[in-house]
PDB file of N, CA and C in Angstrom:
ATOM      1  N   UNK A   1      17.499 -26.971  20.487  1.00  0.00           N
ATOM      2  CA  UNK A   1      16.972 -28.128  19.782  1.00  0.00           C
ATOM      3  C   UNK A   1      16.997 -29.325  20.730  1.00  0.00           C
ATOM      4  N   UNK A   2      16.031 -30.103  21.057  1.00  0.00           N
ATOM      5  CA  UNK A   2      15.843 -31.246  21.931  1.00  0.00           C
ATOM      6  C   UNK A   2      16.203 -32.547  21.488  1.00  0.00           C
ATOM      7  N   UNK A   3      16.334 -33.631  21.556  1.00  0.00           N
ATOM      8  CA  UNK A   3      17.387 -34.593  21.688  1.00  0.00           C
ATOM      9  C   UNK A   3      16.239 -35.533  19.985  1.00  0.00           C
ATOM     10  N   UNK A   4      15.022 -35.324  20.624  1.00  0.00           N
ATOM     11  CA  UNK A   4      14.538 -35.882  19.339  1.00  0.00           C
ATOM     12  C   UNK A   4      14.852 -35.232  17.821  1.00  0.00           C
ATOM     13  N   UNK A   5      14.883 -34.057  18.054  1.00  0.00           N
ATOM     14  CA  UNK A   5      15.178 -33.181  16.763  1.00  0.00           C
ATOM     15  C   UNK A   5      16.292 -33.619  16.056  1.00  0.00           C
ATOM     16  N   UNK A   6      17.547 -33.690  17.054  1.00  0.00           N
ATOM     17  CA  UNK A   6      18.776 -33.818  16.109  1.00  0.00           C
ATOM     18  C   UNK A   6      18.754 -35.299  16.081  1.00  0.00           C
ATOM     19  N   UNK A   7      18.376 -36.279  16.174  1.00  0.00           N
ATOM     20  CA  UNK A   7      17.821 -37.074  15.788  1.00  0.00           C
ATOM     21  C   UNK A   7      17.339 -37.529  14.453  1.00  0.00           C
ATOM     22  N   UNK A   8      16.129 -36.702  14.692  1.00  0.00           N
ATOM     23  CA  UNK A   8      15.559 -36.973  13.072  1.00  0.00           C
ATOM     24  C   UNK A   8      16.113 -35.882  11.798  1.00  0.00           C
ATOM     25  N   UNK A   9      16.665 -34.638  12.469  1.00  0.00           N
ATOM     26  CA  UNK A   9      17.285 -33.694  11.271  1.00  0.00           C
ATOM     27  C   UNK A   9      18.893 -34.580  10.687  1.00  0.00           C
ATOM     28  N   UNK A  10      19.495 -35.236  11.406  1.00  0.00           N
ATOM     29  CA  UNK A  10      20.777 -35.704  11.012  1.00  0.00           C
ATOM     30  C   UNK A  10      21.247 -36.631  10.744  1.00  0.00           C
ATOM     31  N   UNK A  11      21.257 -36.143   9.058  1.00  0.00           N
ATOM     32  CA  UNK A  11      21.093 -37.326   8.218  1.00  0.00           C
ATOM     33  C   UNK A  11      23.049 -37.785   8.303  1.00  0.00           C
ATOM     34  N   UNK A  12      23.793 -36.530   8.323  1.00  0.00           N
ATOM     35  CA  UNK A  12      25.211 -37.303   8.892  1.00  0.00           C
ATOM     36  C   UNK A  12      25.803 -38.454   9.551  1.00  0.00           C
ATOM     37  N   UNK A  13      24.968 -38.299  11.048  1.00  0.00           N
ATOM     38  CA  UNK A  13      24.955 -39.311  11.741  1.00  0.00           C
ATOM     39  C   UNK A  13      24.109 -40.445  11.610  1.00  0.00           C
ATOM     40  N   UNK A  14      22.863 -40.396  10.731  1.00  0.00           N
ATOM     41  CA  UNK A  14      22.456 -41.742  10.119  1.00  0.00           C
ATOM     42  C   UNK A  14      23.182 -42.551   8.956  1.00  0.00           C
ATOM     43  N   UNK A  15      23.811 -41.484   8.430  1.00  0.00           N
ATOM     44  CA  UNK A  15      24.559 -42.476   6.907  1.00  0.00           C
ATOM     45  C   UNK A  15      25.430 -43.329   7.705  1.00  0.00           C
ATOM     46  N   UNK A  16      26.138 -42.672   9.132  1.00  0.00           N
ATOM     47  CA  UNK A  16      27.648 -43.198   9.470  1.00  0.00           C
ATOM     48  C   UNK A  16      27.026 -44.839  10.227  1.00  0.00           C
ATOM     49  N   UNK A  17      25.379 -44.458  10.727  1.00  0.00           N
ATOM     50  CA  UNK A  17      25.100 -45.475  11.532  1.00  0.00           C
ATOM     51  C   UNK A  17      24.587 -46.710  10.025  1.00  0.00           C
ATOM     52  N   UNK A  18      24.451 -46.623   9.032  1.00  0.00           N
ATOM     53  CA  UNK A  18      23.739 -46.793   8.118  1.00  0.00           C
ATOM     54  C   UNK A  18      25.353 -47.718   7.589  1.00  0.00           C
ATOM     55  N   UNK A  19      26.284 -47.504   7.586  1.00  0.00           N
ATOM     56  CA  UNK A  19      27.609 -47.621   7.354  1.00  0.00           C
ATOM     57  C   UNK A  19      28.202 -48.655   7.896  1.00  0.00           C
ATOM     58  N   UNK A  20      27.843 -48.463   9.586  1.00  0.00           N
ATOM     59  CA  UNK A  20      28.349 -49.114  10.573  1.00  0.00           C
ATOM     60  C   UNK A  20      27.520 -50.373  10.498  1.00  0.00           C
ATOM     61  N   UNK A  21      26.681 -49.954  10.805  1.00  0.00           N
ATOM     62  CA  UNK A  21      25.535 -51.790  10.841  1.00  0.00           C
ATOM     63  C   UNK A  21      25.764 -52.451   9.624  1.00  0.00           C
ATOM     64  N   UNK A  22      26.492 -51.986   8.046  1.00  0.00           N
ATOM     65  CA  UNK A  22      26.269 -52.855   7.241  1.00  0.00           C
ATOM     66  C   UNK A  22      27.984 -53.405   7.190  1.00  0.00           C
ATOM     67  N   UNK A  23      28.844 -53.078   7.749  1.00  0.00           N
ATOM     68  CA  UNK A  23      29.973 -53.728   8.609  1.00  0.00           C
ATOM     69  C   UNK A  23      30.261 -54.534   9.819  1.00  0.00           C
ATOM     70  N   UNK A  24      28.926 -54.202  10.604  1.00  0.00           N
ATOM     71  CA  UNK A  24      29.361 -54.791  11.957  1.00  0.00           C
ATOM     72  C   UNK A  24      27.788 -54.208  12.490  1.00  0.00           C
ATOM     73  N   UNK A  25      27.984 -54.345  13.873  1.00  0.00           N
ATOM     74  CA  UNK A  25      26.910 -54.040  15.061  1.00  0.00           C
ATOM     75  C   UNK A  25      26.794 -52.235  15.307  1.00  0.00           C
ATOM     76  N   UNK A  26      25.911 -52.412  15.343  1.00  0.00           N
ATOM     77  CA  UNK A  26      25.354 -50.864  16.070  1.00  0.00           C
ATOM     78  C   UNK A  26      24.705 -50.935  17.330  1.00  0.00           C
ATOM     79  N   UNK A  27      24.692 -50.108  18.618  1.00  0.00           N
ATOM     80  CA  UNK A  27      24.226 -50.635  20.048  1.00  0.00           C
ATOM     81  C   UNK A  27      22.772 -50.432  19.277  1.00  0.00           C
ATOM     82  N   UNK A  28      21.433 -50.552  20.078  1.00  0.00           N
ATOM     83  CA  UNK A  28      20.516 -50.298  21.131  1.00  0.00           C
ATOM     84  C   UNK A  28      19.821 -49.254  20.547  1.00  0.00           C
ATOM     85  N   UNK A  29      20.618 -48.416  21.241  1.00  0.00           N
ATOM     86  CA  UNK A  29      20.591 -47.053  20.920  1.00  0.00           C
ATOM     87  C   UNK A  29      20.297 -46.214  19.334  1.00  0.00           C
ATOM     88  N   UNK A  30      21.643 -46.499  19.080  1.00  0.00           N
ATOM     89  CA  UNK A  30      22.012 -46.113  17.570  1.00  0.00           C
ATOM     90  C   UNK A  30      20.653 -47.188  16.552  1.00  0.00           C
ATOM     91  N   UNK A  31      19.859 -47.709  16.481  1.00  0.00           N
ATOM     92  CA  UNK A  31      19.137 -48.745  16.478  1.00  0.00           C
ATOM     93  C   UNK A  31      17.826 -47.690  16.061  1.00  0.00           C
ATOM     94  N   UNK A  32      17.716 -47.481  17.310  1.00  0.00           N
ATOM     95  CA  UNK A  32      16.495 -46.751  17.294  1.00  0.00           C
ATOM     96  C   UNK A  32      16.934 -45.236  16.934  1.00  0.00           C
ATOM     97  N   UNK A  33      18.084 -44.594  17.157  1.00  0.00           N
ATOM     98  CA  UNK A  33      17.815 -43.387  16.300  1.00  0.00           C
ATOM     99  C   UNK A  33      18.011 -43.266  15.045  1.00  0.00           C
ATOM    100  N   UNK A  34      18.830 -44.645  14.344  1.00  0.00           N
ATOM    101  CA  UNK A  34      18.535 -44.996  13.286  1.00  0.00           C
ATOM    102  C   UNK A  34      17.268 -44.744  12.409  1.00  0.00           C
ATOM    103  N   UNK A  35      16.023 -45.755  12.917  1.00  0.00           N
ATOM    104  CA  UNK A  35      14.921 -46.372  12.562  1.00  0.00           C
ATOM    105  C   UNK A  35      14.244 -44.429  12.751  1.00  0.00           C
ATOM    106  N   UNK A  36      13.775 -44.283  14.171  1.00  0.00           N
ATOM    107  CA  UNK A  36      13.642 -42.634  14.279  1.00  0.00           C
ATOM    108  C   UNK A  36      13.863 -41.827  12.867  1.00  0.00           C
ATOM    109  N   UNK A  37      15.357 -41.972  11.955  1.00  0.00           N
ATOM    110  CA  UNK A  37      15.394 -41.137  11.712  1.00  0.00           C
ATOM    111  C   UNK A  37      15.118 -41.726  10.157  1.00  0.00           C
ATOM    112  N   UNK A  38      15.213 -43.023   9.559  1.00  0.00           N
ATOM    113  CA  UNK A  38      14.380 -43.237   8.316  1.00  0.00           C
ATOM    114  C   UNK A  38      13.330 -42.979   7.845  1.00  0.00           C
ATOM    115  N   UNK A  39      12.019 -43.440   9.141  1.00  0.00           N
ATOM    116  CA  UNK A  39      10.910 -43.082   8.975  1.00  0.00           C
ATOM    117  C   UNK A  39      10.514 -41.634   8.811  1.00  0.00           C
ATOM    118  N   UNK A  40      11.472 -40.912   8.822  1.00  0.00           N
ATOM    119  CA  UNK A  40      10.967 -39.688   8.349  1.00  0.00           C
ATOM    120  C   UNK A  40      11.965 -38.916   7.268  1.00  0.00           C
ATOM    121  N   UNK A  41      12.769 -39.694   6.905  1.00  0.00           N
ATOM    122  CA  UNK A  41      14.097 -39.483   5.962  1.00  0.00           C
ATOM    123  C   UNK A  41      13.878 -39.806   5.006  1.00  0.00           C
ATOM    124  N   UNK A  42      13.736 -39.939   3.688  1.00  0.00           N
ATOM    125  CA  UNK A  42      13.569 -40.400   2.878  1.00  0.00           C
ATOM    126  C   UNK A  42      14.394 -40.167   1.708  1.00  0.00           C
ATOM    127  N   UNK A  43      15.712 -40.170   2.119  1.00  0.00           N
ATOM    128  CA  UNK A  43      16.701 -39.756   0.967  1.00  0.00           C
ATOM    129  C   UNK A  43      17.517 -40.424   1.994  1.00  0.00           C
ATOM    130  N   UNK A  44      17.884 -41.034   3.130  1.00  0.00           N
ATOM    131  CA  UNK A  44      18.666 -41.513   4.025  1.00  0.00           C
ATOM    132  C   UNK A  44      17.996 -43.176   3.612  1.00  0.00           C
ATOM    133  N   UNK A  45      16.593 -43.846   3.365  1.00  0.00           N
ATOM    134  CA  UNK A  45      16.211 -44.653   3.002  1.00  0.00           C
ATOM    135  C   UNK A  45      16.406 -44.906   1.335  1.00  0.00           C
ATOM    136  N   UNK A  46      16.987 -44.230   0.586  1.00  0.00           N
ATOM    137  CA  UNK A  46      17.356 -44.466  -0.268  1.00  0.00           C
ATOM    138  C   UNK A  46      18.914 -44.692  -0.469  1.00  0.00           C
ATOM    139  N   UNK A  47      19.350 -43.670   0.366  1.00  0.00           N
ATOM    140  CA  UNK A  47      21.132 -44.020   0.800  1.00  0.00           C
ATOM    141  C   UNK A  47      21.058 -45.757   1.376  1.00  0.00           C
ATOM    142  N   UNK A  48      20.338 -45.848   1.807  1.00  0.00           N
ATOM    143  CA  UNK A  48      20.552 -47.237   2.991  1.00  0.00           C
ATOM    144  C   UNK A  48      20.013 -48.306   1.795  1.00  0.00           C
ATOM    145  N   UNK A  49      19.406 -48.517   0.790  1.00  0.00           N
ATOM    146  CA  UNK A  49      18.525 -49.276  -0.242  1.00  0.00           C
ATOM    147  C   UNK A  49      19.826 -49.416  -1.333  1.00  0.00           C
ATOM    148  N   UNK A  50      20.364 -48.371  -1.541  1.00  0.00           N
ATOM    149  CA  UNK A  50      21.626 -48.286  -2.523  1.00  0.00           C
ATOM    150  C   UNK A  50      22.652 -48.837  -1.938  1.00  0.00           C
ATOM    151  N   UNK A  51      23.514 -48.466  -0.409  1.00  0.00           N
ATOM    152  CA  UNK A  51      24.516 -48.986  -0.058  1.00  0.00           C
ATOM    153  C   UNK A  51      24.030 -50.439   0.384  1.00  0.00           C
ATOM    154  N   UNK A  52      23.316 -51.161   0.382  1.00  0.00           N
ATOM    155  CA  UNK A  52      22.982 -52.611   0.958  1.00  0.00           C
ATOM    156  C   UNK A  52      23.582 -53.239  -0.220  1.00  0.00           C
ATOM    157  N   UNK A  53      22.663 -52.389  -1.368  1.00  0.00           N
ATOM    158  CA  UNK A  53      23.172 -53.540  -3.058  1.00  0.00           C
ATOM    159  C   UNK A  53      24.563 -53.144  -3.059  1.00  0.00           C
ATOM    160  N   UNK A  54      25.470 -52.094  -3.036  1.00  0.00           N
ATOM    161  CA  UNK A  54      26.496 -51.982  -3.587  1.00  0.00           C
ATOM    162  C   UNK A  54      27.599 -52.831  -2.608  1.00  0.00           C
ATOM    163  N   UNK A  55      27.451 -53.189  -1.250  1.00  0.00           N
ATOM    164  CA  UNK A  55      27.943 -53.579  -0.570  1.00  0.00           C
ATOM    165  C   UNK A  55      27.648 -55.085  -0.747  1.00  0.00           C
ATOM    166  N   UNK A  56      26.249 -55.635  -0.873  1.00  0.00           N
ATOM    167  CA  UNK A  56      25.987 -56.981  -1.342  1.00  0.00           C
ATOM    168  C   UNK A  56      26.827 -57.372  -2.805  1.00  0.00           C
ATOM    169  N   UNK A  57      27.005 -56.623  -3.452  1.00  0.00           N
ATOM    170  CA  UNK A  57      28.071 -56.772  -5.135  1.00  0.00           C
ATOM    171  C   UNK A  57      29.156 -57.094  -5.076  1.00  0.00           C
ATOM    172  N   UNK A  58      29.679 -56.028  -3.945  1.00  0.00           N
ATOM    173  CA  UNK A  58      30.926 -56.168  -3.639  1.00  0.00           C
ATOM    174  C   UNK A  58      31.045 -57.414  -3.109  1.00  0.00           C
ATOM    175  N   UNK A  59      30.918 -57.696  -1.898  1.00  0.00           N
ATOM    176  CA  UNK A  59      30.899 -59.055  -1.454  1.00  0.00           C
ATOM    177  C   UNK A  59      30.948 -60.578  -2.310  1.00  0.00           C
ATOM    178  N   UNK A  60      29.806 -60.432  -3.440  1.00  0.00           N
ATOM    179  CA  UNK A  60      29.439 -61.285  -4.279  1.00  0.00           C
ATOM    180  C   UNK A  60      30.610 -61.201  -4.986  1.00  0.00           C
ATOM    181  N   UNK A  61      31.146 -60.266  -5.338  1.00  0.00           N
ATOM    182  CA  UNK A  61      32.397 -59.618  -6.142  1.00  0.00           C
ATOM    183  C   UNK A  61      33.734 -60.716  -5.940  1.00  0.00           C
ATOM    184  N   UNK A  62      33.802 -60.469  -4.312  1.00  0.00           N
ATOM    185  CA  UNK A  62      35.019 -60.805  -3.773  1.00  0.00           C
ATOM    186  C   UNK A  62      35.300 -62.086  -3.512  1.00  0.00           C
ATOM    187  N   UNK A  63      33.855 -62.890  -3.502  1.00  0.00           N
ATOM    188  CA  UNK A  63      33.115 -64.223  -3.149  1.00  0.00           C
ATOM    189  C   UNK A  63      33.620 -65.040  -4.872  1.00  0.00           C
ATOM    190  N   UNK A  64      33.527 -64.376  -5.739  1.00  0.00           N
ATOM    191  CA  UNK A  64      33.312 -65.075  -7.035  1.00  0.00           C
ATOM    192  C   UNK A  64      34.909 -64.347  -7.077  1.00  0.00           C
ATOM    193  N   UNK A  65      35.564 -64.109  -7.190  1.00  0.00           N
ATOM    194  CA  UNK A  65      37.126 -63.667  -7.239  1.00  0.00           C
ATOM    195  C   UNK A  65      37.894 -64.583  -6.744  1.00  0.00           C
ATOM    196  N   UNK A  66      37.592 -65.140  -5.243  1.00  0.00           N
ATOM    197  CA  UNK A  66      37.944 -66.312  -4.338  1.00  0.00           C
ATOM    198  C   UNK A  66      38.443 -67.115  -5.698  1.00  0.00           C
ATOM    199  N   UNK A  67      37.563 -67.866  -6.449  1.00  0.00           N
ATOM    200  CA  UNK A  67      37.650 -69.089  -7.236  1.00  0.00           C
ATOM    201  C   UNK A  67      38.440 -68.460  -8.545  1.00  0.00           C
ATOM    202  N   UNK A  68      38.185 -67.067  -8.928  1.00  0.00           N
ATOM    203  CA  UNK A  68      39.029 -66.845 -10.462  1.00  0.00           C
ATOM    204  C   UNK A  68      39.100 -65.629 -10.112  1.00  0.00           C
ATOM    205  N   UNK A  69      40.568 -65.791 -10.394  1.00  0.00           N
ATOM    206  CA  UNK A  69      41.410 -64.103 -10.372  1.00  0.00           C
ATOM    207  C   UNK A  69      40.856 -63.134 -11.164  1.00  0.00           C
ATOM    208  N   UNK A  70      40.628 -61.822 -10.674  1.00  0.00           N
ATOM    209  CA  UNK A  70      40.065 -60.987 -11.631  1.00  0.00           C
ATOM    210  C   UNK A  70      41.078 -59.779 -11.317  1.00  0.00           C
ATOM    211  N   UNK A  71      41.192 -59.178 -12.443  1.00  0.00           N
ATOM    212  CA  UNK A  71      41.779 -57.908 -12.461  1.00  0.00           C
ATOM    213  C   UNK A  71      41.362 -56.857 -12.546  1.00  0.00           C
ATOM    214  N   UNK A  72      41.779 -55.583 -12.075  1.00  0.00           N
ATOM    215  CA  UNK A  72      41.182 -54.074 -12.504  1.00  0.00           C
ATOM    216  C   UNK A  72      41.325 -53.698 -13.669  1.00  0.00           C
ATOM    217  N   UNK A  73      41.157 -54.292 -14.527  1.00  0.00           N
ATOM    218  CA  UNK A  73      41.471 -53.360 -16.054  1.00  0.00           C
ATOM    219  C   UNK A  73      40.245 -52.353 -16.472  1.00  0.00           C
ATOM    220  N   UNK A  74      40.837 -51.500 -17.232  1.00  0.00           N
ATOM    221  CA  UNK A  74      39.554 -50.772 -17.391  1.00  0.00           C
ATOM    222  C   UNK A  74      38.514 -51.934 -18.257  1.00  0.00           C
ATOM    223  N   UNK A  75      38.006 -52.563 -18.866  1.00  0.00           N
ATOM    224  CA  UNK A  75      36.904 -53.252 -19.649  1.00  0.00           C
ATOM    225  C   UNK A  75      36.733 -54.022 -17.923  1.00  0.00           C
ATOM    226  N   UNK A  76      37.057 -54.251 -17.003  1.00  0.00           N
ATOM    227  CA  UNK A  76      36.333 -54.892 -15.891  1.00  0.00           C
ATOM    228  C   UNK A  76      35.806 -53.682 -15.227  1.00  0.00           C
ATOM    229  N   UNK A  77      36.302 -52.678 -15.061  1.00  0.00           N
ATOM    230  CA  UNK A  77      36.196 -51.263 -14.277  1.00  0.00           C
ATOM    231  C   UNK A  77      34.826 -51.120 -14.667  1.00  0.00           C
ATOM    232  N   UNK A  78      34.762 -51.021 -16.197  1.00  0.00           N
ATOM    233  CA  UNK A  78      33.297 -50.137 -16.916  1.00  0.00           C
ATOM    234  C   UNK A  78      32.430 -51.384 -16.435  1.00  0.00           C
ATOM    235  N   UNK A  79      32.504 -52.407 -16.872  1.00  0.00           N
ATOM    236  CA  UNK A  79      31.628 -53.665 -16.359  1.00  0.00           C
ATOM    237  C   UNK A  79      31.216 -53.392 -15.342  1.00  0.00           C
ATOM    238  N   UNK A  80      31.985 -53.690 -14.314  1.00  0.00           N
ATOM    239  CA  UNK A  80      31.476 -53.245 -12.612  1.00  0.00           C
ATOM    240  C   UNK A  80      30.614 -52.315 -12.598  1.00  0.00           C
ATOM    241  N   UNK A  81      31.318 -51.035 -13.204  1.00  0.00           N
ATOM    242  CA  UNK A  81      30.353 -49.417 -13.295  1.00  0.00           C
ATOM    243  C   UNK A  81      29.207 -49.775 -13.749  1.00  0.00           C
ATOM    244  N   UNK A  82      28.840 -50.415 -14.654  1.00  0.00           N
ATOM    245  CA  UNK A  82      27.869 -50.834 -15.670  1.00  0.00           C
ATOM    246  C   UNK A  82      26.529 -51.804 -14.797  1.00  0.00           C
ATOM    247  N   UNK A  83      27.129 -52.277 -13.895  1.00  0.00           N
ATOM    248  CA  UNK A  83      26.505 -53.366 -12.830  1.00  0.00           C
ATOM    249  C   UNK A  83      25.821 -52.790 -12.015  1.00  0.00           C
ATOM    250  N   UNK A  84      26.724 -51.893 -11.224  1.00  0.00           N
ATOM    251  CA  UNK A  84      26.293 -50.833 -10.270  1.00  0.00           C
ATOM    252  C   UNK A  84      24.897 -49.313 -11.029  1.00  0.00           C
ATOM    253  N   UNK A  85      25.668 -49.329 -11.271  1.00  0.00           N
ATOM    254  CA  UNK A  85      24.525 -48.539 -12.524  1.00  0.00           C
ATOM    255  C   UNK A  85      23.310 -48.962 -12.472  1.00  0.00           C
ATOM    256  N   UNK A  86      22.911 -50.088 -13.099  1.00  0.00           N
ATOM    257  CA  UNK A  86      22.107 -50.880 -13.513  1.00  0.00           C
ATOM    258  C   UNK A  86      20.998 -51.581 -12.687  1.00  0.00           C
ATOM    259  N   UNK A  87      21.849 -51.459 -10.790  1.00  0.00           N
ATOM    260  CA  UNK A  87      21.496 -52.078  -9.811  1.00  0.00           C
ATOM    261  C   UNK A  87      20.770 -50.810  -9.346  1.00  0.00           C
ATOM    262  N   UNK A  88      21.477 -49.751  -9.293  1.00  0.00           N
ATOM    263  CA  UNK A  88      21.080 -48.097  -8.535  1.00  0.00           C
ATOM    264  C   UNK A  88      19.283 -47.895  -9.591  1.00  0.00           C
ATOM    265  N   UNK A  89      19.424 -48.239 -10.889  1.00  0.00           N
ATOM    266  CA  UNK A  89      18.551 -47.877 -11.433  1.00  0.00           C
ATOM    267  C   UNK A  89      17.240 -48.151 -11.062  1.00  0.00           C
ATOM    268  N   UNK A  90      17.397 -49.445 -10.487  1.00  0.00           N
ATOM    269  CA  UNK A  90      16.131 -50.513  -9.986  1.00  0.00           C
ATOM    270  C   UNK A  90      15.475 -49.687  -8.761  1.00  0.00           C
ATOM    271  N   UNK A  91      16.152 -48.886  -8.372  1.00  0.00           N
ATOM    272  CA  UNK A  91      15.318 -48.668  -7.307  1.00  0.00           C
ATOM    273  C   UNK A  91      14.320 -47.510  -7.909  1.00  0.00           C
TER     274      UNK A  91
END
């Protein structure tokens, strides 16, 4: 198998790069075998469409927590679930 193949067959190593860039930097590289491997992925472009919102929530989450304490109780748990849910659906 040639260097483009595992490339575009591996969707493993795109979720992790898919992971990484929405934490921090990805080189160059990882960039383009990224992009390589969406455009022909299309369940890796839906992984990447879902983890942006759930990671943008969270954030917003932790952002609006800053100012008022929130707790894990379950009636916040299902809420959250209920959010996320609701967000996944849109797509």
């Amino acid at each position: 198998m040639g260097p483009l193949k595992k490339i575009v067959y591996n969707c493993h190593k795109a979720t992790f790069l898919i992971e990484k860039k929405l934490i921090g930097r990805i080189t160059l590289r990882e960039e383009i075998e990224l992009r390589i491997h969406l455009f022909g992925c299309g369940v890796c472009r839906i992984y990447q469409r879902q983890t942006k919102k759930i990671t943008g929530m969270i954030r917003q989450l932790f952002a609006d927590s800053a100012n008022s304490e929130k707790h894990l109780d379950d009636t916040f748990k299902k809420d959250l679930q209920g959010k996320i849910e609701n967000e996944l659906d849109k797509n």
